[in-house]
PDB file of N, CA and C in Angstrom:
ATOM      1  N   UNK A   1      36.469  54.175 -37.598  1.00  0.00           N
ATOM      2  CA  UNK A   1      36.402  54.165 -39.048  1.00  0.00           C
ATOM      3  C   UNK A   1      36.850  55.534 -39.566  1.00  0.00           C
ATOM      4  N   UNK A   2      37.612  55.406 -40.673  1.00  0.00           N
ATOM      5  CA  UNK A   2      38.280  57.096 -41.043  1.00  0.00           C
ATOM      6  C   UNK A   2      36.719  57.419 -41.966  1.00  0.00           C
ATOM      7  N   UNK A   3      36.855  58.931 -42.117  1.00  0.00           N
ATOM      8  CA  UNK A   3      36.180  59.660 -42.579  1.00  0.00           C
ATOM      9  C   UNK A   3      37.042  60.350 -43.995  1.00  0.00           C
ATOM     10  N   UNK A   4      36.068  60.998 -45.024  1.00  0.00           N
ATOM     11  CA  UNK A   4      36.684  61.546 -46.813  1.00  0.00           C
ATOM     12  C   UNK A   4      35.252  62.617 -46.708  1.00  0.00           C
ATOM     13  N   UNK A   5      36.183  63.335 -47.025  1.00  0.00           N
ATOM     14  CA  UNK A   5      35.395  64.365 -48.015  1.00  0.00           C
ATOM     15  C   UNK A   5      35.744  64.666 -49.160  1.00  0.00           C
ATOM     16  N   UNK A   6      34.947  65.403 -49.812  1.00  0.00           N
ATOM     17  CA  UNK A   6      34.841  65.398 -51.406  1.00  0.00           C
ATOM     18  C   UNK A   6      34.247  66.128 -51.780  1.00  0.00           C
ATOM     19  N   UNK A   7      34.872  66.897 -52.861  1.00  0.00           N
ATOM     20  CA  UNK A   7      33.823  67.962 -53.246  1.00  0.00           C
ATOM     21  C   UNK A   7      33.977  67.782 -54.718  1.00  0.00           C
ATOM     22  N   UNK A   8      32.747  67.284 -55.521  1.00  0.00           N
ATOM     23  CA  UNK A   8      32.535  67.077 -56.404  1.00  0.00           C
ATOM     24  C   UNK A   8      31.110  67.163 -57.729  1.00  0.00           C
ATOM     25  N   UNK A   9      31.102  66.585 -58.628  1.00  0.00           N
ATOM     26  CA  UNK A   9      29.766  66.986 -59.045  1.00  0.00           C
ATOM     27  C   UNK A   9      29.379  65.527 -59.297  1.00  0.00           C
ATOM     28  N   UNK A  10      28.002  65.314 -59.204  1.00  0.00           N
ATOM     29  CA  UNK A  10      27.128  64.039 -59.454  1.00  0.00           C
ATOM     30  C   UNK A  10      27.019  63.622 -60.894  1.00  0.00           C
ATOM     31  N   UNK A  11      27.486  62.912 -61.304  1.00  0.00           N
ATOM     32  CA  UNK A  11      27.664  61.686 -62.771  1.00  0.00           C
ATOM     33  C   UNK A  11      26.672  60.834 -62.763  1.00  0.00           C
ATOM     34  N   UNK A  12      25.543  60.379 -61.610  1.00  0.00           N
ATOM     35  CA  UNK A  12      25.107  59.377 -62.092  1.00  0.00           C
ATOM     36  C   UNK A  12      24.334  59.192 -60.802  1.00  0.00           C
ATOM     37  N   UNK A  13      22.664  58.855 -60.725  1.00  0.00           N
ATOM     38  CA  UNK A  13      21.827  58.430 -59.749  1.00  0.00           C
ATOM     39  C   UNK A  13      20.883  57.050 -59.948  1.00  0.00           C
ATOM     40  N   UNK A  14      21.410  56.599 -59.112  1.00  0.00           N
ATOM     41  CA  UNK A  14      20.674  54.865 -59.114  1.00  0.00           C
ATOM     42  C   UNK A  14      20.184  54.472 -57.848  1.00  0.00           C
ATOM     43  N   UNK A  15      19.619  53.148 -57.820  1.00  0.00           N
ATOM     44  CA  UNK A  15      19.491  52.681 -56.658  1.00  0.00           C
ATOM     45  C   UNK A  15      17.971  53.601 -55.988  1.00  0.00           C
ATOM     46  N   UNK A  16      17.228  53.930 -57.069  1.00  0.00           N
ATOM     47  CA  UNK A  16      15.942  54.781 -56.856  1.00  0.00           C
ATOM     48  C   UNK A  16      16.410  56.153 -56.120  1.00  0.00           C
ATOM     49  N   UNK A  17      17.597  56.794 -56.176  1.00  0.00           N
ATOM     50  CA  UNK A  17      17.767  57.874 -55.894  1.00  0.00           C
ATOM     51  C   UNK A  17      18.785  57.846 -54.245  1.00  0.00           C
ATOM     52  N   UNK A  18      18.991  56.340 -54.059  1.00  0.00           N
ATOM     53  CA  UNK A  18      19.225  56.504 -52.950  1.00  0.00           C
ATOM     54  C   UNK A  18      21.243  55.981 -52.888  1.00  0.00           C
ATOM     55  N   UNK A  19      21.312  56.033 -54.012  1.00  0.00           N
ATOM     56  CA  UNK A  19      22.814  56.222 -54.541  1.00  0.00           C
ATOM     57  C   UNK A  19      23.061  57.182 -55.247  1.00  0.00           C
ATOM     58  N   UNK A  20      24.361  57.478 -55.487  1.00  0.00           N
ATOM     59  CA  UNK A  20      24.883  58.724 -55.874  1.00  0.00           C
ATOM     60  C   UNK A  20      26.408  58.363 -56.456  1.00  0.00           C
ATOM     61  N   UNK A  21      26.940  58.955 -57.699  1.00  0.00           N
ATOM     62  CA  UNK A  21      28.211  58.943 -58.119  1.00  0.00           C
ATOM     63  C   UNK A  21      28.835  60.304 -58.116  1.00  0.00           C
ATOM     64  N   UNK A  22      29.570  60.407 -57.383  1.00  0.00           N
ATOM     65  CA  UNK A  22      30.089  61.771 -57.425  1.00  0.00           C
ATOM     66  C   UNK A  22      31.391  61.578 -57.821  1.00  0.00           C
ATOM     67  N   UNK A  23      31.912  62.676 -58.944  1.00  0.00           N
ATOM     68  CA  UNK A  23      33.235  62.767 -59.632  1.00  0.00           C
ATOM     69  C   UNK A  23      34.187  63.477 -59.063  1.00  0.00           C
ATOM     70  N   UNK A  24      34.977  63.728 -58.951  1.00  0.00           N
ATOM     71  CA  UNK A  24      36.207  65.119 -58.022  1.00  0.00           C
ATOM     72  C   UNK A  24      37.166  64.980 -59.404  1.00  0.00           C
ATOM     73  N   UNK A  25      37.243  65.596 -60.064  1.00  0.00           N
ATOM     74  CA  UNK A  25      38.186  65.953 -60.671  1.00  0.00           C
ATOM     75  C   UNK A  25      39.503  66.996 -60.695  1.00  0.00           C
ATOM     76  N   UNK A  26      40.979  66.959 -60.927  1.00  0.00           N
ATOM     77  CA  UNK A  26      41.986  67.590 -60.894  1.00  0.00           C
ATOM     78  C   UNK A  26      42.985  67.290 -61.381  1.00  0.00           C
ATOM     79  N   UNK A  27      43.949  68.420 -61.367  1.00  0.00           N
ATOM     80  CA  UNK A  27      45.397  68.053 -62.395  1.00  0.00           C
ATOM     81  C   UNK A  27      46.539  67.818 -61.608  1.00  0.00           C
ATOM     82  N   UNK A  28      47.144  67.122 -62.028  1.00  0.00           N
ATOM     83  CA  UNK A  28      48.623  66.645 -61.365  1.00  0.00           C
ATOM     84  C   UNK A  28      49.619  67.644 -61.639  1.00  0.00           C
ATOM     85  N   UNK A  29      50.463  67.284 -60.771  1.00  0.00           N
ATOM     86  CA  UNK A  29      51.962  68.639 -61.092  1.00  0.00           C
ATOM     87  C   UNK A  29      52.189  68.539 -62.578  1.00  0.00           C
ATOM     88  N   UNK A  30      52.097  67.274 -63.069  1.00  0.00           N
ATOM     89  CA  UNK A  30      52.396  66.825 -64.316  1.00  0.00           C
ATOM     90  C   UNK A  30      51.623  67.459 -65.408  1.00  0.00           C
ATOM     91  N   UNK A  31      50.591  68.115 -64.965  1.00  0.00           N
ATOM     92  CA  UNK A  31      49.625  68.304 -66.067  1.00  0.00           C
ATOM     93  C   UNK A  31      48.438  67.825 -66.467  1.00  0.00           C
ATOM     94  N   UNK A  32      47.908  66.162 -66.129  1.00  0.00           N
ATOM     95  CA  UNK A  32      47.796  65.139 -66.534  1.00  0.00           C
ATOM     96  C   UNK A  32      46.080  65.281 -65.606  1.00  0.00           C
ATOM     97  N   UNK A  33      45.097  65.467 -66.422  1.00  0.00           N
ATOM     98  CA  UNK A  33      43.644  65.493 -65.894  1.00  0.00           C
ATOM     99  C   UNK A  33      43.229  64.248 -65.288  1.00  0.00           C
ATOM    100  N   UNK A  34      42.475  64.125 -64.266  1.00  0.00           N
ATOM    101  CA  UNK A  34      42.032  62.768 -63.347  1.00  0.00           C
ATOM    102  C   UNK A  34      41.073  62.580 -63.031  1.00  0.00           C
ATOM    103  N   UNK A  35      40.326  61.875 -62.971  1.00  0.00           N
ATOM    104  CA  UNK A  35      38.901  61.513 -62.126  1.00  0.00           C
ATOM    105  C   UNK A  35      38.818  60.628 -61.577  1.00  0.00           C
ATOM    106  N   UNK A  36      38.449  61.439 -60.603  1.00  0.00           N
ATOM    107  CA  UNK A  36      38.274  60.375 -59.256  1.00  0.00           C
ATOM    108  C   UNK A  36      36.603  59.997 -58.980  1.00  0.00           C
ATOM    109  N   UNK A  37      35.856  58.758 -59.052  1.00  0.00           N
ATOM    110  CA  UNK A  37      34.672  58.045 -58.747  1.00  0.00           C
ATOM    111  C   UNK A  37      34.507  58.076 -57.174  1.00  0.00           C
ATOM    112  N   UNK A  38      33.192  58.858 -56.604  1.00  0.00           N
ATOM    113  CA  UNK A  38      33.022  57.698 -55.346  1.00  0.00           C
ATOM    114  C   UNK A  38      31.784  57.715 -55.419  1.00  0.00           C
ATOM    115  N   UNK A  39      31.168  56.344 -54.643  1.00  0.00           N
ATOM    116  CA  UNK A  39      29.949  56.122 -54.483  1.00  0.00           C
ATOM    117  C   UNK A  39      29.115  56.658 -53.319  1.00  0.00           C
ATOM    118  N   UNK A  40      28.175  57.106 -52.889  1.00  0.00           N
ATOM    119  CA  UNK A  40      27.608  57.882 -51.762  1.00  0.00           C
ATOM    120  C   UNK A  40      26.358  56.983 -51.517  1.00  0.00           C
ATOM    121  N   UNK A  41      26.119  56.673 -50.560  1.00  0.00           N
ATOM    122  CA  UNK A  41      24.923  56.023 -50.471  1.00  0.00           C
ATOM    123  C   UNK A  41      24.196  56.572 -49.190  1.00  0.00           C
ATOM    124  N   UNK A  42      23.175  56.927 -49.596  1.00  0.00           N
ATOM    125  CA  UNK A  42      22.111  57.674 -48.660  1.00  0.00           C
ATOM    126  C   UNK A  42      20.734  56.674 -47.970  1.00  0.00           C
ATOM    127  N   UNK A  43      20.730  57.328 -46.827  1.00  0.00           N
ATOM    128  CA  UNK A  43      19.389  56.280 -46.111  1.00  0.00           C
ATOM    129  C   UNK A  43      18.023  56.543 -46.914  1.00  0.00           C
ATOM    130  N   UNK A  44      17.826  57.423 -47.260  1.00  0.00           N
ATOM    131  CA  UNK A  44      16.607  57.757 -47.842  1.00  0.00           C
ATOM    132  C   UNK A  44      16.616  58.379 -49.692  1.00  0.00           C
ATOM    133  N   UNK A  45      16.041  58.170 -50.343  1.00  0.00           N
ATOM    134  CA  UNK A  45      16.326  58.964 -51.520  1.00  0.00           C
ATOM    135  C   UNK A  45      16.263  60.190 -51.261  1.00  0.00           C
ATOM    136  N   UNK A  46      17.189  60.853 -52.287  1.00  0.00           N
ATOM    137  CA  UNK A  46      17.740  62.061 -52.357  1.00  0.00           C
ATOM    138  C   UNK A  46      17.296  63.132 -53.461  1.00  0.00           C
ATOM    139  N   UNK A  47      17.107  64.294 -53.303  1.00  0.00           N
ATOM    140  CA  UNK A  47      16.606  64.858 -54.726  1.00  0.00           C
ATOM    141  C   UNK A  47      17.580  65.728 -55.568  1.00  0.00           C
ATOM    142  N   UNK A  48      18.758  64.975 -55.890  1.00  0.00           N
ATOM    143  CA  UNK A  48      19.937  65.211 -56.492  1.00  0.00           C
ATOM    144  C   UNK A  48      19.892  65.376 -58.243  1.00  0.00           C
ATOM    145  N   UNK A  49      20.639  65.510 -58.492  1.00  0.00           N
ATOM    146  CA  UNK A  49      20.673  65.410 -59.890  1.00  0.00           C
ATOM    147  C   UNK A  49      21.881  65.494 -60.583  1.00  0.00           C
ATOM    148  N   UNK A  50      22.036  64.642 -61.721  1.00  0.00           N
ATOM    149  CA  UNK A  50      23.364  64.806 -62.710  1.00  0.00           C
ATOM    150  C   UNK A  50      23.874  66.086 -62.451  1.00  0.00           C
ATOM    151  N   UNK A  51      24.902  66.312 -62.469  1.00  0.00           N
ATOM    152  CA  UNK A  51      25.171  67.534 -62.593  1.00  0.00           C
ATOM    153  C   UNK A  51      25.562  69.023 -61.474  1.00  0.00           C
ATOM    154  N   UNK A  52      24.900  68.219 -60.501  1.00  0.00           N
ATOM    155  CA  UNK A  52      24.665  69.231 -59.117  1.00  0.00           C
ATOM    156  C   UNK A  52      25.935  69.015 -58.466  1.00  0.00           C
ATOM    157  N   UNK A  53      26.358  70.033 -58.160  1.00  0.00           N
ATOM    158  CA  UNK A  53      28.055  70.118 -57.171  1.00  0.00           C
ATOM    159  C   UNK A  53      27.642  70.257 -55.705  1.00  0.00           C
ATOM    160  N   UNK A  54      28.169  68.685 -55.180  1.00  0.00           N
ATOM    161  CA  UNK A  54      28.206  68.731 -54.108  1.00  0.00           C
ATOM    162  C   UNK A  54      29.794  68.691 -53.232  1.00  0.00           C
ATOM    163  N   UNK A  55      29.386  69.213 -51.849  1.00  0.00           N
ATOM    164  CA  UNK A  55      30.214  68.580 -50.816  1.00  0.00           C
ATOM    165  C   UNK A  55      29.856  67.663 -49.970  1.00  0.00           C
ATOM    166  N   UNK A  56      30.355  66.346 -49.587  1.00  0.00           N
ATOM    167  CA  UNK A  56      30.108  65.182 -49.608  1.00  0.00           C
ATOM    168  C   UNK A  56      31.010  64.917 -48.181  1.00  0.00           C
ATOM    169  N   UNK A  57      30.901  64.957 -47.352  1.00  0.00           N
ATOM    170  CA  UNK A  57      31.579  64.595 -45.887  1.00  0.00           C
ATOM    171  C   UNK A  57      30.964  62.727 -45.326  1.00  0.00           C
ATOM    172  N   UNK A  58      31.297  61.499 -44.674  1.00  0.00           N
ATOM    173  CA  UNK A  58      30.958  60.710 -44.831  1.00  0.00           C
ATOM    174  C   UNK A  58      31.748  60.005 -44.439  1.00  0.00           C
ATOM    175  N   UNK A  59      31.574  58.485 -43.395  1.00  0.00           N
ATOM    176  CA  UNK A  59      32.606  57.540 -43.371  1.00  0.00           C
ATOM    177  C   UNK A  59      33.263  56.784 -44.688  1.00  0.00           C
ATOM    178  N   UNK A  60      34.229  56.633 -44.658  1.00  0.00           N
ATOM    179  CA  UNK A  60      34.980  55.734 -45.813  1.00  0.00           C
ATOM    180  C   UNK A  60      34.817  53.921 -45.604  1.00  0.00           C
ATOM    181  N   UNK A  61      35.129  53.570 -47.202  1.00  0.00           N
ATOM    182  CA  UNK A  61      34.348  52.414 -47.126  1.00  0.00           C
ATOM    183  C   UNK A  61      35.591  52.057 -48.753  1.00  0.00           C
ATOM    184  N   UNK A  62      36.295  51.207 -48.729  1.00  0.00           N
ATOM    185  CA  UNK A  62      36.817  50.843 -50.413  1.00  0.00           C
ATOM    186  C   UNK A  62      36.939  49.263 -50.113  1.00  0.00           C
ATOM    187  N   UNK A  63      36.694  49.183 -51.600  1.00  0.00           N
ATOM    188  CA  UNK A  63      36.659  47.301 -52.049  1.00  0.00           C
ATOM    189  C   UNK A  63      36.961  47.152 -53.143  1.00  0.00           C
ATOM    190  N   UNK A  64      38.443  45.924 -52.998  1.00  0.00           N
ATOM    191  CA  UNK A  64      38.540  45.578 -54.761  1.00  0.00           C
ATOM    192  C   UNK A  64      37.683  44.927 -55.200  1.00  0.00           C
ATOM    193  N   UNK A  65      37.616  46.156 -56.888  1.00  0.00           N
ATOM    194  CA  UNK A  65      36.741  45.434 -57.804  1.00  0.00           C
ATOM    195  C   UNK A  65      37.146  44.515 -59.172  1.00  0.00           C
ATOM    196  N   UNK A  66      37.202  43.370 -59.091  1.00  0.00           N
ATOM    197  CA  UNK A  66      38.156  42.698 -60.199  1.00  0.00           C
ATOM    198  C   UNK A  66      37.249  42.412 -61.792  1.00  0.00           C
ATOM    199  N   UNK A  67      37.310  43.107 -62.937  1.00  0.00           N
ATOM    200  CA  UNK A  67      36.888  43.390 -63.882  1.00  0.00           C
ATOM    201  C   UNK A  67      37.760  43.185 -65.283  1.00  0.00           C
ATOM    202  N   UNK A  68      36.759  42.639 -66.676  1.00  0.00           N
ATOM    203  CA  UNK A  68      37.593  42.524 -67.801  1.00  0.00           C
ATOM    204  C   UNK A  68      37.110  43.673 -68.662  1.00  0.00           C
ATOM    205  N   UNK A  69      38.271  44.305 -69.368  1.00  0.00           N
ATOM    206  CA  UNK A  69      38.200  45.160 -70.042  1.00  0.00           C
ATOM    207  C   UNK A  69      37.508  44.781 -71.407  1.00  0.00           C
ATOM    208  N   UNK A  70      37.696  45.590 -72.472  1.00  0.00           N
ATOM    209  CA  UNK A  70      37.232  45.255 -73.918  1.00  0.00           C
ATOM    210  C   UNK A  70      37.690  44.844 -74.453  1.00  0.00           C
ATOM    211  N   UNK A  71      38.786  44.867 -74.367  1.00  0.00           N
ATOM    212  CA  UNK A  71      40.348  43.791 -74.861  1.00  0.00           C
ATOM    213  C   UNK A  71      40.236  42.191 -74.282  1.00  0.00           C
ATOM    214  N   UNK A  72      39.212  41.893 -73.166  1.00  0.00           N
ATOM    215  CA  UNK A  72      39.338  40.836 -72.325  1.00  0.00           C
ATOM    216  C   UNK A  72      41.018  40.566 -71.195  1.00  0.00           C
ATOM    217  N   UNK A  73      40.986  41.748 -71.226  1.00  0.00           N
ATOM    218  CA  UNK A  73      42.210  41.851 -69.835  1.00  0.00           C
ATOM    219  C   UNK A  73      41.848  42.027 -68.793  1.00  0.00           C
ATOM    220  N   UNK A  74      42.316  41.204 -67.856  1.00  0.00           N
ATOM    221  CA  UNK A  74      41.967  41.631 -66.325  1.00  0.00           C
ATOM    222  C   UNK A  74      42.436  42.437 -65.544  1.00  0.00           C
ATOM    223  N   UNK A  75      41.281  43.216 -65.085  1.00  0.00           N
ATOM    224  CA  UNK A  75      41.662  44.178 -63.996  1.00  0.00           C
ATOM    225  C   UNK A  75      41.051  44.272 -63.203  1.00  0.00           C
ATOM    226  N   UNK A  76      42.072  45.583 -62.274  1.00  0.00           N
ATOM    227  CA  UNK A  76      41.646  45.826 -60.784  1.00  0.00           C
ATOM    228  C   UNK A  76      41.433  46.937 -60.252  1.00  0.00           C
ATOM    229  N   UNK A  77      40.230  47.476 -59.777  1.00  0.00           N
ATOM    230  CA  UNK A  77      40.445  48.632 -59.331  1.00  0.00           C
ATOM    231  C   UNK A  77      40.033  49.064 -58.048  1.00  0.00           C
ATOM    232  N   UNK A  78      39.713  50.252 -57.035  1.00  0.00           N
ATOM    233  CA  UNK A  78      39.084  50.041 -55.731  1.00  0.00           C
ATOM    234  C   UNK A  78      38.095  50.891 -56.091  1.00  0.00           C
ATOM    235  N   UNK A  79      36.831  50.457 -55.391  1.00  0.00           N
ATOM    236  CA  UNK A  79      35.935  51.144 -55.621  1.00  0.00           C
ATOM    237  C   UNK A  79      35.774  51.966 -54.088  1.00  0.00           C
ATOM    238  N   UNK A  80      35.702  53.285 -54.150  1.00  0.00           N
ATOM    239  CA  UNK A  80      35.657  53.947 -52.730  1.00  0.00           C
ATOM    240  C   UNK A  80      34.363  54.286 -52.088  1.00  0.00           C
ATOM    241  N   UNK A  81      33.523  54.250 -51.186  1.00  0.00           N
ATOM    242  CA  UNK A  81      32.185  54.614 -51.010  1.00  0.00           C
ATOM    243  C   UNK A  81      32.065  55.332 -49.938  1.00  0.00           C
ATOM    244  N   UNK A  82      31.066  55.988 -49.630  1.00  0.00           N
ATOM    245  CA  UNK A  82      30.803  57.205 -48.537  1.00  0.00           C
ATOM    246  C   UNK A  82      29.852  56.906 -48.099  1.00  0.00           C
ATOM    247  N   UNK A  83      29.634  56.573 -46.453  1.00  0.00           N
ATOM    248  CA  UNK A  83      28.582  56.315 -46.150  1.00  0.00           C
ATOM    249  C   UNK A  83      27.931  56.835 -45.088  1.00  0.00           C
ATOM    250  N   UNK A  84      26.681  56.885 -44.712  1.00  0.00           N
ATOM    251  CA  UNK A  84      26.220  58.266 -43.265  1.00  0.00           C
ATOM    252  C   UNK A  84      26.806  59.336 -44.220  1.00  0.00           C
ATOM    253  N   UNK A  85      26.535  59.853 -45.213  1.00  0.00           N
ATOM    254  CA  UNK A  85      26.935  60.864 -45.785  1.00  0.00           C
ATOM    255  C   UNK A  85      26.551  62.660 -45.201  1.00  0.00           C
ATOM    256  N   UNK A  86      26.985  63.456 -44.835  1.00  0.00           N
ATOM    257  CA  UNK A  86      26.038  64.351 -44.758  1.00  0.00           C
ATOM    258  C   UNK A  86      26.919  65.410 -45.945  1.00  0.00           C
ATOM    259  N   UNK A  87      25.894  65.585 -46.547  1.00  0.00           N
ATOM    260  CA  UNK A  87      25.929  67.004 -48.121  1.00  0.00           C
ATOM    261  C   UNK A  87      25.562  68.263 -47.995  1.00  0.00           C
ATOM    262  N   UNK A  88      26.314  69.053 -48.720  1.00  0.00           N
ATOM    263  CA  UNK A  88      26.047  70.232 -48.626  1.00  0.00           C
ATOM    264  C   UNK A  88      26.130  70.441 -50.556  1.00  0.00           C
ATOM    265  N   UNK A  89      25.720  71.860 -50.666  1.00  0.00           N
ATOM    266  CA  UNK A  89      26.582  72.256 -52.130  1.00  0.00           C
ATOM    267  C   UNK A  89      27.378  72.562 -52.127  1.00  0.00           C
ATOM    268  N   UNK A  90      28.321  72.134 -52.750  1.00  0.00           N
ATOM    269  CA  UNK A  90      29.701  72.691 -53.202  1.00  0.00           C
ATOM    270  C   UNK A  90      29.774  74.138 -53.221  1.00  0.00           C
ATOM    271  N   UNK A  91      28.595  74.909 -53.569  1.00  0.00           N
ATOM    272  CA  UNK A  91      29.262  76.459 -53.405  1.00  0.00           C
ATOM    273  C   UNK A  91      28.417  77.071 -52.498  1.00  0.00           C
ATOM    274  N   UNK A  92      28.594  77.098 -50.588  1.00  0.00           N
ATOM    275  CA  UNK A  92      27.703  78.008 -49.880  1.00  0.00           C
ATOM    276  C   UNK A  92      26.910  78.888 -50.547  1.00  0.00           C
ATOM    277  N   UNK A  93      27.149  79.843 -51.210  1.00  0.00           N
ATOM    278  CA  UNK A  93      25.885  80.707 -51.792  1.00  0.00           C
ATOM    279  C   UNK A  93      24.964  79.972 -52.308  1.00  0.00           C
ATOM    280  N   UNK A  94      24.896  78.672 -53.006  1.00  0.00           N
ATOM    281  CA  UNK A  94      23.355  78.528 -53.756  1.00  0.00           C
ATOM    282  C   UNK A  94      23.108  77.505 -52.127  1.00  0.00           C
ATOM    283  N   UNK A  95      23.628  77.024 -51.137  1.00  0.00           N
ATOM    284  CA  UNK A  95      22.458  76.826 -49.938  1.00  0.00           C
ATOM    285  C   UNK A  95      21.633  78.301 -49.960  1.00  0.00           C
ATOM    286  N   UNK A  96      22.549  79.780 -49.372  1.00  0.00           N
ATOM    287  CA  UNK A  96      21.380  80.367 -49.309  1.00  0.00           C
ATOM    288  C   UNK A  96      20.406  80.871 -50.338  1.00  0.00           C
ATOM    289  N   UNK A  97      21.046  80.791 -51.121  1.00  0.00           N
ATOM    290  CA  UNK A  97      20.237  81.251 -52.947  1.00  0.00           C
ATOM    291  C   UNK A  97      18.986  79.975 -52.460  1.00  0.00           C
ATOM    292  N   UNK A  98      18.828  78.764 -52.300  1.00  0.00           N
ATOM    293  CA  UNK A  98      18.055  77.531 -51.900  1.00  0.00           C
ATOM    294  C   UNK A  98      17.266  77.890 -50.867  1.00  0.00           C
ATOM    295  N   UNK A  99      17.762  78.636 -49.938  1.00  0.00           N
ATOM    296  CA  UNK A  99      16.649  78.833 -48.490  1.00  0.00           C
ATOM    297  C   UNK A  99      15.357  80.010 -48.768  1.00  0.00           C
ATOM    298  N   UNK A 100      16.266  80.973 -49.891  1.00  0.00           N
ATOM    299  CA  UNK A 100      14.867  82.297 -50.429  1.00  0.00           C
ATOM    300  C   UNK A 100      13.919  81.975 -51.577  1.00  0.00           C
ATOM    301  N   UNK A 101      14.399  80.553 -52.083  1.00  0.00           N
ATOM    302  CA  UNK A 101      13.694  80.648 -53.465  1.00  0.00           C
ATOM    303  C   UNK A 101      12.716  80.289 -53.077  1.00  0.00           C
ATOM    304  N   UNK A 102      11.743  80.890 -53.681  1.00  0.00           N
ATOM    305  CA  UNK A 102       9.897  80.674 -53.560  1.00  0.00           C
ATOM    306  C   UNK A 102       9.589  78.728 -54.243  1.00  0.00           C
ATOM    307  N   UNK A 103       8.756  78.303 -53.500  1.00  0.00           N
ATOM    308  CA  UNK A 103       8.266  77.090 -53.491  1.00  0.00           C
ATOM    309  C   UNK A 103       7.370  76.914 -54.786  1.00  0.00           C
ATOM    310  N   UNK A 104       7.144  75.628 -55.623  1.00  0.00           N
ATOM    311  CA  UNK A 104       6.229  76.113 -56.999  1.00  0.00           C
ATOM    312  C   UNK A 104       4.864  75.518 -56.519  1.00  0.00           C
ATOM    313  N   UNK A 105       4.974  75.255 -55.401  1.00  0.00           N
ATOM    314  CA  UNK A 105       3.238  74.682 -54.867  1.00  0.00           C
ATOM    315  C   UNK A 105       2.263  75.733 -54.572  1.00  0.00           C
ATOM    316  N   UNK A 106       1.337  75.686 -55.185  1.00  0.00           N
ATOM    317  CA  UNK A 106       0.007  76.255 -55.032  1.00  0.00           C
ATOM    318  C   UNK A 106      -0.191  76.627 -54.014  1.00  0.00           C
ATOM    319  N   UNK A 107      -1.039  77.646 -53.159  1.00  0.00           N
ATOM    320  CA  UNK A 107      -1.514  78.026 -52.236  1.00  0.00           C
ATOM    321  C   UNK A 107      -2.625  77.327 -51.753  1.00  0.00           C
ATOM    322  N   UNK A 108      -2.997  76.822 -50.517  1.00  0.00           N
ATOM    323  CA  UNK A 108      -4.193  76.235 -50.386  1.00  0.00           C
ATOM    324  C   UNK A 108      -5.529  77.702 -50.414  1.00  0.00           C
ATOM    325  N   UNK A 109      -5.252  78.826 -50.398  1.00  0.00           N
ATOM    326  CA  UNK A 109      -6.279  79.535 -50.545  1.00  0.00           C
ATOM    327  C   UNK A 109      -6.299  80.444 -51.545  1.00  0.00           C
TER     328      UNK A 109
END
C-alpha cells in the first residue's frame, strides 16, 4: 500500500475526536491558491484541535465521492484518507516547546 505525507493544519474534528481534517494549502506556478482536504483517521481519540499544524505521515486510502452541488449539478470528487497515521507538529520546536511545558494538574501533596 503507498504511503502520503502532509503537512498541514486541522479544519475540522469529528467522529468523537477520532477523525481529523487536515488542509495543505499552496500556490501554483500560475498563481492560483489551492486546498487540498485529507481525512486522517486515528485508532484512539486524539487531543487535536482546529487549527493545530500538523505533520501527518500515514498509509493512503482515496474513493470517489459522487455529490450535487447547489445548482443541483453532479459531481465528482476523490476523497483522500490517511490511515495508521503517525503525527507530529508541523514545526519541531513546539514538540520540544510541548515536552518542558509544566502540566496544569494539581499536586497530590
Amino acid at each position: 500500500m503507498a504511503s502520503i505525507k502532509v503537512k498541514g493544519t486541522v479544519s475540522r474534528v469529528f467522529y468523537e475526536g477520532k477523525g481529523l481534517e487536515v488542509s495543505e494549502q499552496f500556490q501554483t506556478k500560475a498563481g492560483e491558491s489551492i486546498t487540498k482536504r485529507y481525512t486522517v483517521w486515528l485508532k484512539q481519540a486524539g487531543t487535536y484541535d482546529v487549527g493545530d499544524e500538523l505533520q501527518v505521515e500515514g498509509l493512503y486510502s482515496a474513493e470517489i465521492d459522487n455529490w450535487t452541488n447547489k445548482e443541483g449539478e453532479a459531481k465528482q470528487s476523490i476523497k483522500v484518507s490517511i490511515n495508521n497515521p503517525y503525527i507530529t507538529p508541523a514545526d519541531p520546536a513546539q514538540l520540544v516547546k510541548s515536552l518542558f511545558e509544566p502540566t496544569h494538574e494539581p499536586t497530590p501533596f
